[in-house]
C-alpha atoms as a PDB file:
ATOM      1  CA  UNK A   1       0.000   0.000   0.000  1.00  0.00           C
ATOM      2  CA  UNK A   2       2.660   2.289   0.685  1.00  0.00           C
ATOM      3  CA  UNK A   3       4.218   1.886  -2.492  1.00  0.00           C
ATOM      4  CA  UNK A   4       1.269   2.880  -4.387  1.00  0.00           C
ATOM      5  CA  UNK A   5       0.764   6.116  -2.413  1.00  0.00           C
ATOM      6  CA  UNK A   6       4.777   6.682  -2.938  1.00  0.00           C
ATOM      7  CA  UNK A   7       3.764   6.659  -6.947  1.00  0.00           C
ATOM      8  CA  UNK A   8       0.836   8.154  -7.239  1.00  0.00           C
ATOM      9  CA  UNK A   9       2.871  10.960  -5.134  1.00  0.00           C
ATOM     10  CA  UNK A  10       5.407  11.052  -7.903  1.00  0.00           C
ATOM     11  CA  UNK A  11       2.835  11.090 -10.326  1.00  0.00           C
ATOM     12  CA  UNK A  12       1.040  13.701  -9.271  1.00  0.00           C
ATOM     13  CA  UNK A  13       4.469  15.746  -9.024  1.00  0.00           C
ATOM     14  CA  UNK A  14       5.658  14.505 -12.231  1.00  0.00           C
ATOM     15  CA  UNK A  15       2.558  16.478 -13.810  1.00  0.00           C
ATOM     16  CA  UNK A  16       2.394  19.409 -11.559  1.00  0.00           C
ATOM     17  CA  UNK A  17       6.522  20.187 -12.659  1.00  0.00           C
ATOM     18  CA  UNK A  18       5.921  19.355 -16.327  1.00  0.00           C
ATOM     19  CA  UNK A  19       2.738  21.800 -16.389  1.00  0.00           C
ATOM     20  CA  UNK A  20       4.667  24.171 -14.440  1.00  0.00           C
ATOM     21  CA  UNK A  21       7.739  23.932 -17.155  1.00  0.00           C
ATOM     22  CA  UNK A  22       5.311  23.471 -20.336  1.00  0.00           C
ATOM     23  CA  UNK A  23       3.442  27.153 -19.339  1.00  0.00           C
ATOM     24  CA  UNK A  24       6.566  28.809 -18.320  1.00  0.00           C
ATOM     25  CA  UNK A  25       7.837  27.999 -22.053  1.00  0.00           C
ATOM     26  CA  UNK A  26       4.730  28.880 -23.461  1.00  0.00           C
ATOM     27  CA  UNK A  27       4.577  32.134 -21.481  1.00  0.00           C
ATOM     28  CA  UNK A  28       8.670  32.515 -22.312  1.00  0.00           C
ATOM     29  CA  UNK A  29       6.902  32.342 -25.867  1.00  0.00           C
ATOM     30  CA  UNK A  30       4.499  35.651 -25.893  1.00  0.00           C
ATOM     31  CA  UNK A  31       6.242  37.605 -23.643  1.00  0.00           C
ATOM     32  CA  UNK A  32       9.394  37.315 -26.460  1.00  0.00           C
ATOM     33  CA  UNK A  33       7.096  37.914 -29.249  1.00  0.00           C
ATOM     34  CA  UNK A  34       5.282  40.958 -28.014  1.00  0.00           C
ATOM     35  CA  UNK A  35       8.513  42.291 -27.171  1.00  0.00           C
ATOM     36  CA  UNK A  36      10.312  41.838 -30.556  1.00  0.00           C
ATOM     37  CA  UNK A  37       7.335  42.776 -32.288  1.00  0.00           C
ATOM     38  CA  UNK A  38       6.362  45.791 -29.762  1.00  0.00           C
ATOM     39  CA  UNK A  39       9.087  47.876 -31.124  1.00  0.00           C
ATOM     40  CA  UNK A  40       8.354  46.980 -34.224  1.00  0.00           C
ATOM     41  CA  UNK A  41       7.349  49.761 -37.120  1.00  0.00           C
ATOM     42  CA  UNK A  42       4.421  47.903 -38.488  1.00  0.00           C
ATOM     43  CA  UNK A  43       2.669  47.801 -34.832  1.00  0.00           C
ATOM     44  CA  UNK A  44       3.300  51.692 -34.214  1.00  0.00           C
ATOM     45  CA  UNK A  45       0.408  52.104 -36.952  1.00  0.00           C
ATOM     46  CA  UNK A  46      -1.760  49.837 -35.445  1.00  0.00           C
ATOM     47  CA  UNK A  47      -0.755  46.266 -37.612  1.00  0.00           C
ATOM     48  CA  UNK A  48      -0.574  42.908 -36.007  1.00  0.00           C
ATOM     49  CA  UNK A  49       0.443  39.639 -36.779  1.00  0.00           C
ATOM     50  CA  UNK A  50      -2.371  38.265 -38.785  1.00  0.00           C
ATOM     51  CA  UNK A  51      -1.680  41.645 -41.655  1.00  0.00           C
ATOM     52  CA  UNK A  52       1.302  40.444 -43.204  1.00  0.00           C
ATOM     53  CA  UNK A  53       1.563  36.620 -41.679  1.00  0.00           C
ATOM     54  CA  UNK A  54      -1.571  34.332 -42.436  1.00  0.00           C
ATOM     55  CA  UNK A  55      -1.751  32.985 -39.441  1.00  0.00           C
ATOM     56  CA  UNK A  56      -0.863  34.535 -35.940  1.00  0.00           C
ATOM     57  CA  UNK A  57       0.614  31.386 -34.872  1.00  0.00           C
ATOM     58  CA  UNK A  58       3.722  31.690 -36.642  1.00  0.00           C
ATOM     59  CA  UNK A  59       6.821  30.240 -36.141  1.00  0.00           C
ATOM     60  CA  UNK A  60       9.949  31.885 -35.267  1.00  0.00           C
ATOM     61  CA  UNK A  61      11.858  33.285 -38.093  1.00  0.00           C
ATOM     62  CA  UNK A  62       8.854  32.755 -40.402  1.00  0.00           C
ATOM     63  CA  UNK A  63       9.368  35.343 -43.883  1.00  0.00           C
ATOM     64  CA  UNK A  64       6.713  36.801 -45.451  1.00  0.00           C
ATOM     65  CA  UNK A  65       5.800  36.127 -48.698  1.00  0.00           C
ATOM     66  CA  UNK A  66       7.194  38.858 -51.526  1.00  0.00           C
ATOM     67  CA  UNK A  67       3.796  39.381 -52.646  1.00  0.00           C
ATOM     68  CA  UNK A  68       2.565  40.141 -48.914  1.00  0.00           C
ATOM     69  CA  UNK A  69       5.434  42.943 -48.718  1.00  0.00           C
ATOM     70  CA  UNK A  70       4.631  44.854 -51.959  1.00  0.00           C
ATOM     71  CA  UNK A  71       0.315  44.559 -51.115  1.00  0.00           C
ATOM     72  CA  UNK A  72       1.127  47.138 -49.118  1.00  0.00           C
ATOM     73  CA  UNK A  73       4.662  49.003 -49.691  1.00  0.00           C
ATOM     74  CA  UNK A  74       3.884  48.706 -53.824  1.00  0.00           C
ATOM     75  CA  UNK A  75       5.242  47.491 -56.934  1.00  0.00           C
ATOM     76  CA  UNK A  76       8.804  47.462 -57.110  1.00  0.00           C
ATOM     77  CA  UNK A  77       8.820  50.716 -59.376  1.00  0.00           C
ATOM     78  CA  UNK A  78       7.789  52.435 -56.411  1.00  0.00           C
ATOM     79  CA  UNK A  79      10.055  51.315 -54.515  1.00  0.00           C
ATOM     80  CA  UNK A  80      12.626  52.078 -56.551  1.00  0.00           C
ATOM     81  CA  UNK A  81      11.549  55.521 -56.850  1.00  0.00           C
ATOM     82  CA  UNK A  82      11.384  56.010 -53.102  1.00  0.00           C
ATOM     83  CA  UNK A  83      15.189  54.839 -52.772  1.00  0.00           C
ATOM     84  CA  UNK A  84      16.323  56.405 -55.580  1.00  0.00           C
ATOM     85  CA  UNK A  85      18.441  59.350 -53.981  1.00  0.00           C
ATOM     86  CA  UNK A  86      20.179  56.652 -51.564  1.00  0.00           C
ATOM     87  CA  UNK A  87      24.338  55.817 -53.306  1.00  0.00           C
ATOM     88  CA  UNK A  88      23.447  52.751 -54.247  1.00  0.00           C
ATOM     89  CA  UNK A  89      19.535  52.500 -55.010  1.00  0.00           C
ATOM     90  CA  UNK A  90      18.765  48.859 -53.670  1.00  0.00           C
ATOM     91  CA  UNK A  91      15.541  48.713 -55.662  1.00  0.00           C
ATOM     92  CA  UNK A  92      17.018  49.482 -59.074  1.00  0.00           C
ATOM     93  CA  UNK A  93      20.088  47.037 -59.324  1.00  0.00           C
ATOM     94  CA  UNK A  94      21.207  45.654 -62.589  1.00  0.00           C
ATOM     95  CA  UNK A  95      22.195  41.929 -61.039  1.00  0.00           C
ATOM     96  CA  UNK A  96      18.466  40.891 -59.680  1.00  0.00           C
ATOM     97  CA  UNK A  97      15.574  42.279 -61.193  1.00  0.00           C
ATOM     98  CA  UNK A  98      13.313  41.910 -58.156  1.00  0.00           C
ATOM     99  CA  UNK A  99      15.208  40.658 -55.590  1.00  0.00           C
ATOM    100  CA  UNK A 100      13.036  38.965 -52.643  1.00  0.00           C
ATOM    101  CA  UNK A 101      12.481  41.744 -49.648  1.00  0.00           C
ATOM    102  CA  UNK A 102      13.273  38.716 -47.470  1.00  0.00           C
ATOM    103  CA  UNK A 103      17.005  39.011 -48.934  1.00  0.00           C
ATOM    104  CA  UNK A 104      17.551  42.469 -46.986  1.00  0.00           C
ATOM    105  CA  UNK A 105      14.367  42.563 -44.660  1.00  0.00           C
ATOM    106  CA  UNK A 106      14.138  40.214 -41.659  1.00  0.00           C
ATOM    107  CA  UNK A 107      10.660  41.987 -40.251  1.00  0.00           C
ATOM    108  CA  UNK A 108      11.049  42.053 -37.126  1.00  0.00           C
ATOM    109  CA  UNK A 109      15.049  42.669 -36.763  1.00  0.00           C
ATOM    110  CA  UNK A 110      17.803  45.247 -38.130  1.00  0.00           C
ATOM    111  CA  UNK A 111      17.906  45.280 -42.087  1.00  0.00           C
ATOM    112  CA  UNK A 112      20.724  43.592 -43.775  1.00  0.00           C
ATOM    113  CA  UNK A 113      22.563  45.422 -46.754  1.00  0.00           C
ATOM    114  CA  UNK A 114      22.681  42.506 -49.019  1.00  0.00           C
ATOM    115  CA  UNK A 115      24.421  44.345 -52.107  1.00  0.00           C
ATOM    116  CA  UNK A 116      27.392  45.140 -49.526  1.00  0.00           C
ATOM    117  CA  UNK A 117      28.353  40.536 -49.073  1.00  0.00           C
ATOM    118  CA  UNK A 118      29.622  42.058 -52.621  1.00  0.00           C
ATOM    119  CA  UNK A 119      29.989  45.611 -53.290  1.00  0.00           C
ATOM    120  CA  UNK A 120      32.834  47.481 -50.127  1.00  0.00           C
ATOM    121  CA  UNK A 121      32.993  51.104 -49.424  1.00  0.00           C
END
């Protein structure tokens, strides 16, 4: 009898720490995404996750379709147009055509300057 109490004891434990350690990740999980998206541009004018992802459970490092991007930041032209007075107009390149956005936008984190893994200062 006394071993049956002992697991049922540990049972019960067992599940109380792994509920306990499945919420805290879970919880880890939000809190990390409302933070990297809080400072985000997109939510200072009133966006959230479901406008450009098409789902809000998304999962980490998840790009955005190309397509998504220029919906609502416009064709490529436009683009190029907007960027045109910057030294090296990233938009209007003669090695890509239309590059993907996801090639020098990461969303969510600092821009990378793709034409600079060739072109130096």
């Amino acid at each position: 009898m006394n071993m049956i109490r002992k697991k049922r004891m540990f049972s019960k434990i067992f599940g109380l720490l792994l509920s306990l350690l499945l919420l805290s990740v879970l919880t880890a999980q939000v809190i990390f995404a409302a933070d990297v998206f809080g400072s985000d541009k997109h939510i200072k004018i009133g966006l959230d996750c479901e406008n450009c992802h098409e789902t809000a459970k998304v999962d980490a490092g998840a790009e955005v379709g190309m397509a998504k991007c220029l919906s609502c930041h416009g064709p490529y032209e436009r683009l190029a147009k907007r960027t045109e007075k910057m030294s090296r107009n990233p938009h209007a390149n003669p090695h890509y055509g239309d590059l993907d956005c996801n090639e020098c936008h990461h969303g969510h984190s600092a821009d990378k300057n793709y034409c600079a893994s060739c072109h130096r200062k």
